[in-house]
Protein backbone atom coordinates (compact mmCIF):
# COMPACT_ATOMS: atom_id res chain seq x y z
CA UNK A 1 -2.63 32.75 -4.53
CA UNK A 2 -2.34 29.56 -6.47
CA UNK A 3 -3.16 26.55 -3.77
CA UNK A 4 -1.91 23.13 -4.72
CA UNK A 5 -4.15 20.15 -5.39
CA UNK A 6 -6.14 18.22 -2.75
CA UNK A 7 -7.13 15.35 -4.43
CA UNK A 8 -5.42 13.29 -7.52
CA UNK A 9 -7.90 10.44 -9.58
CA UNK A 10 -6.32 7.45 -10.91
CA UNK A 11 -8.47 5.66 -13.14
CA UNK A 12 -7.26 2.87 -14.69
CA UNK A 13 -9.01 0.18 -17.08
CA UNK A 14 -8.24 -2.58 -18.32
CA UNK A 15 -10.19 -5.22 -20.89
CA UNK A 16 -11.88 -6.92 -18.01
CA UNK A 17 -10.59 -5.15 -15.11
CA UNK A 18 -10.08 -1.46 -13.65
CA UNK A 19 -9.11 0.21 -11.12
CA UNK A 20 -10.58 3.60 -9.90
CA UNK A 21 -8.76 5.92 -7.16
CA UNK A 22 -9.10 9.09 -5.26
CA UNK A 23 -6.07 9.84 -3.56
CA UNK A 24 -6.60 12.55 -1.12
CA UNK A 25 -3.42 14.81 -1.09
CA UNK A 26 -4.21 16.56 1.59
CA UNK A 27 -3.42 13.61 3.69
CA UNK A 28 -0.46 12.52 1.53
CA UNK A 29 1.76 15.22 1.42
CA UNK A 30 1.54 16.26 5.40
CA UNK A 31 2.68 12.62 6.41
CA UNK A 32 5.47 13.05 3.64
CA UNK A 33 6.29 16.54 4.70
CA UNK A 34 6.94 15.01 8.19
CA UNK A 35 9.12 12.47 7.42
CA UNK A 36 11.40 14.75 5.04
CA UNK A 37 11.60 16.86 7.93
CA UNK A 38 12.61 14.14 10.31
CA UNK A 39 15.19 13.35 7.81
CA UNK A 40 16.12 16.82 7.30
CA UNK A 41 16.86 16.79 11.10
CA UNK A 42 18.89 13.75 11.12
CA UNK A 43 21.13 14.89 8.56
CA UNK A 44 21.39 18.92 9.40
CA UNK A 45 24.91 17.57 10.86
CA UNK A 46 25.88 16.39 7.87
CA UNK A 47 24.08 18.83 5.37
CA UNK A 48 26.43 22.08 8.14
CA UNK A 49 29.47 20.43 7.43
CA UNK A 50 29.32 20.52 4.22
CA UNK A 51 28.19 23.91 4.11
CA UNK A 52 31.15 25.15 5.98
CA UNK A 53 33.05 23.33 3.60
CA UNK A 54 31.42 24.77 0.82
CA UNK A 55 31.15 28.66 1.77
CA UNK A 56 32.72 30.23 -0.99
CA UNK A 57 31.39 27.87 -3.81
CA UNK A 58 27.83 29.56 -3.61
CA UNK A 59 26.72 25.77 -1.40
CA UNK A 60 23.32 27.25 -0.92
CA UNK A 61 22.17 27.50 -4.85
CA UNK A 62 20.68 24.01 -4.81
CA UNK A 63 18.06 25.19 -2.04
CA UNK A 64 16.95 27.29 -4.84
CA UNK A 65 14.89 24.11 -6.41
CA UNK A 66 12.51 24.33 -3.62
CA UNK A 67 10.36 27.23 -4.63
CA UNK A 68 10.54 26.20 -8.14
CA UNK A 69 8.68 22.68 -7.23
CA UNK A 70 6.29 24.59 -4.83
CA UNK A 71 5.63 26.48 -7.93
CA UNK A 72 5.05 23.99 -9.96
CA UNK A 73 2.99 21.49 -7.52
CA UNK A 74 0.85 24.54 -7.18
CA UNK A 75 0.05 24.76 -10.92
CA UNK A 76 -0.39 21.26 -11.21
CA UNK A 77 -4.49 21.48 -10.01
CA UNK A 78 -6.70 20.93 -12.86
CA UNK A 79 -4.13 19.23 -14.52
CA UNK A 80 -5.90 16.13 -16.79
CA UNK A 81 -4.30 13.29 -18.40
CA UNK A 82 -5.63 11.07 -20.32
CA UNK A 83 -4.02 7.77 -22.29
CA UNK A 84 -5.99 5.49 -24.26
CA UNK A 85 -4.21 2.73 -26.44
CA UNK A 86 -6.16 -0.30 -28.10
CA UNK A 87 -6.96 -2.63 -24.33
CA UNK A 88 -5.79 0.16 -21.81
CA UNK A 89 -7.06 3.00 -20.54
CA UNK A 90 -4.95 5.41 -18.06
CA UNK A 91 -6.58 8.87 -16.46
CA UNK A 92 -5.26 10.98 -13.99
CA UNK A 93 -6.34 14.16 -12.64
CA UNK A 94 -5.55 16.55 -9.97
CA UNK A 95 -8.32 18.94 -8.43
């Protein structure tokens, strides 16, 4: 089983300044998680009524998207990237 990333780096430098960050994910995403779920409940009214409305136009096809970016969130750890022009510097990384 592929597990997503815990932790993205953000390094970013500058001529005289830069900025270095470790963003844990595993914090991140549950607080996230939570509110998209309060939101999902808030608007399951909403989202039923449309459903109804839409029952023989195949309505639940755009719930397909959700695997597919658990997928790819997944194969995002170890993921490097790495910009460097003539005064910047940009890296990011997920582990």
């Amino acid at each position: 089983m592929n597990f997503p990333p815990m932790v993205m780096r953000l390094k970013i430098k500058r001529q005289r300044r830069g900025v270095n960050l470790w963003l844990p994910l595993f914090i991140i995403v549950p607080i996230t998680g939570t509110v998209v779920a309060a939101l999902f409940i808030v608007l399951l009214p909403l989202l039923l009524i449309v459903a109804i409305i839409r029952w023989r136009l195949n309505w639940w096809r755009p719930f397909l998207v959700f695997p597919a970016v658990l997928t790819l969130l997944s194969a995002s750890r170890g993921l490097e990237v790495d910009i460097n022009q003539s005064q910047e510097k940009i890296y990011i990384a997920f582990k």
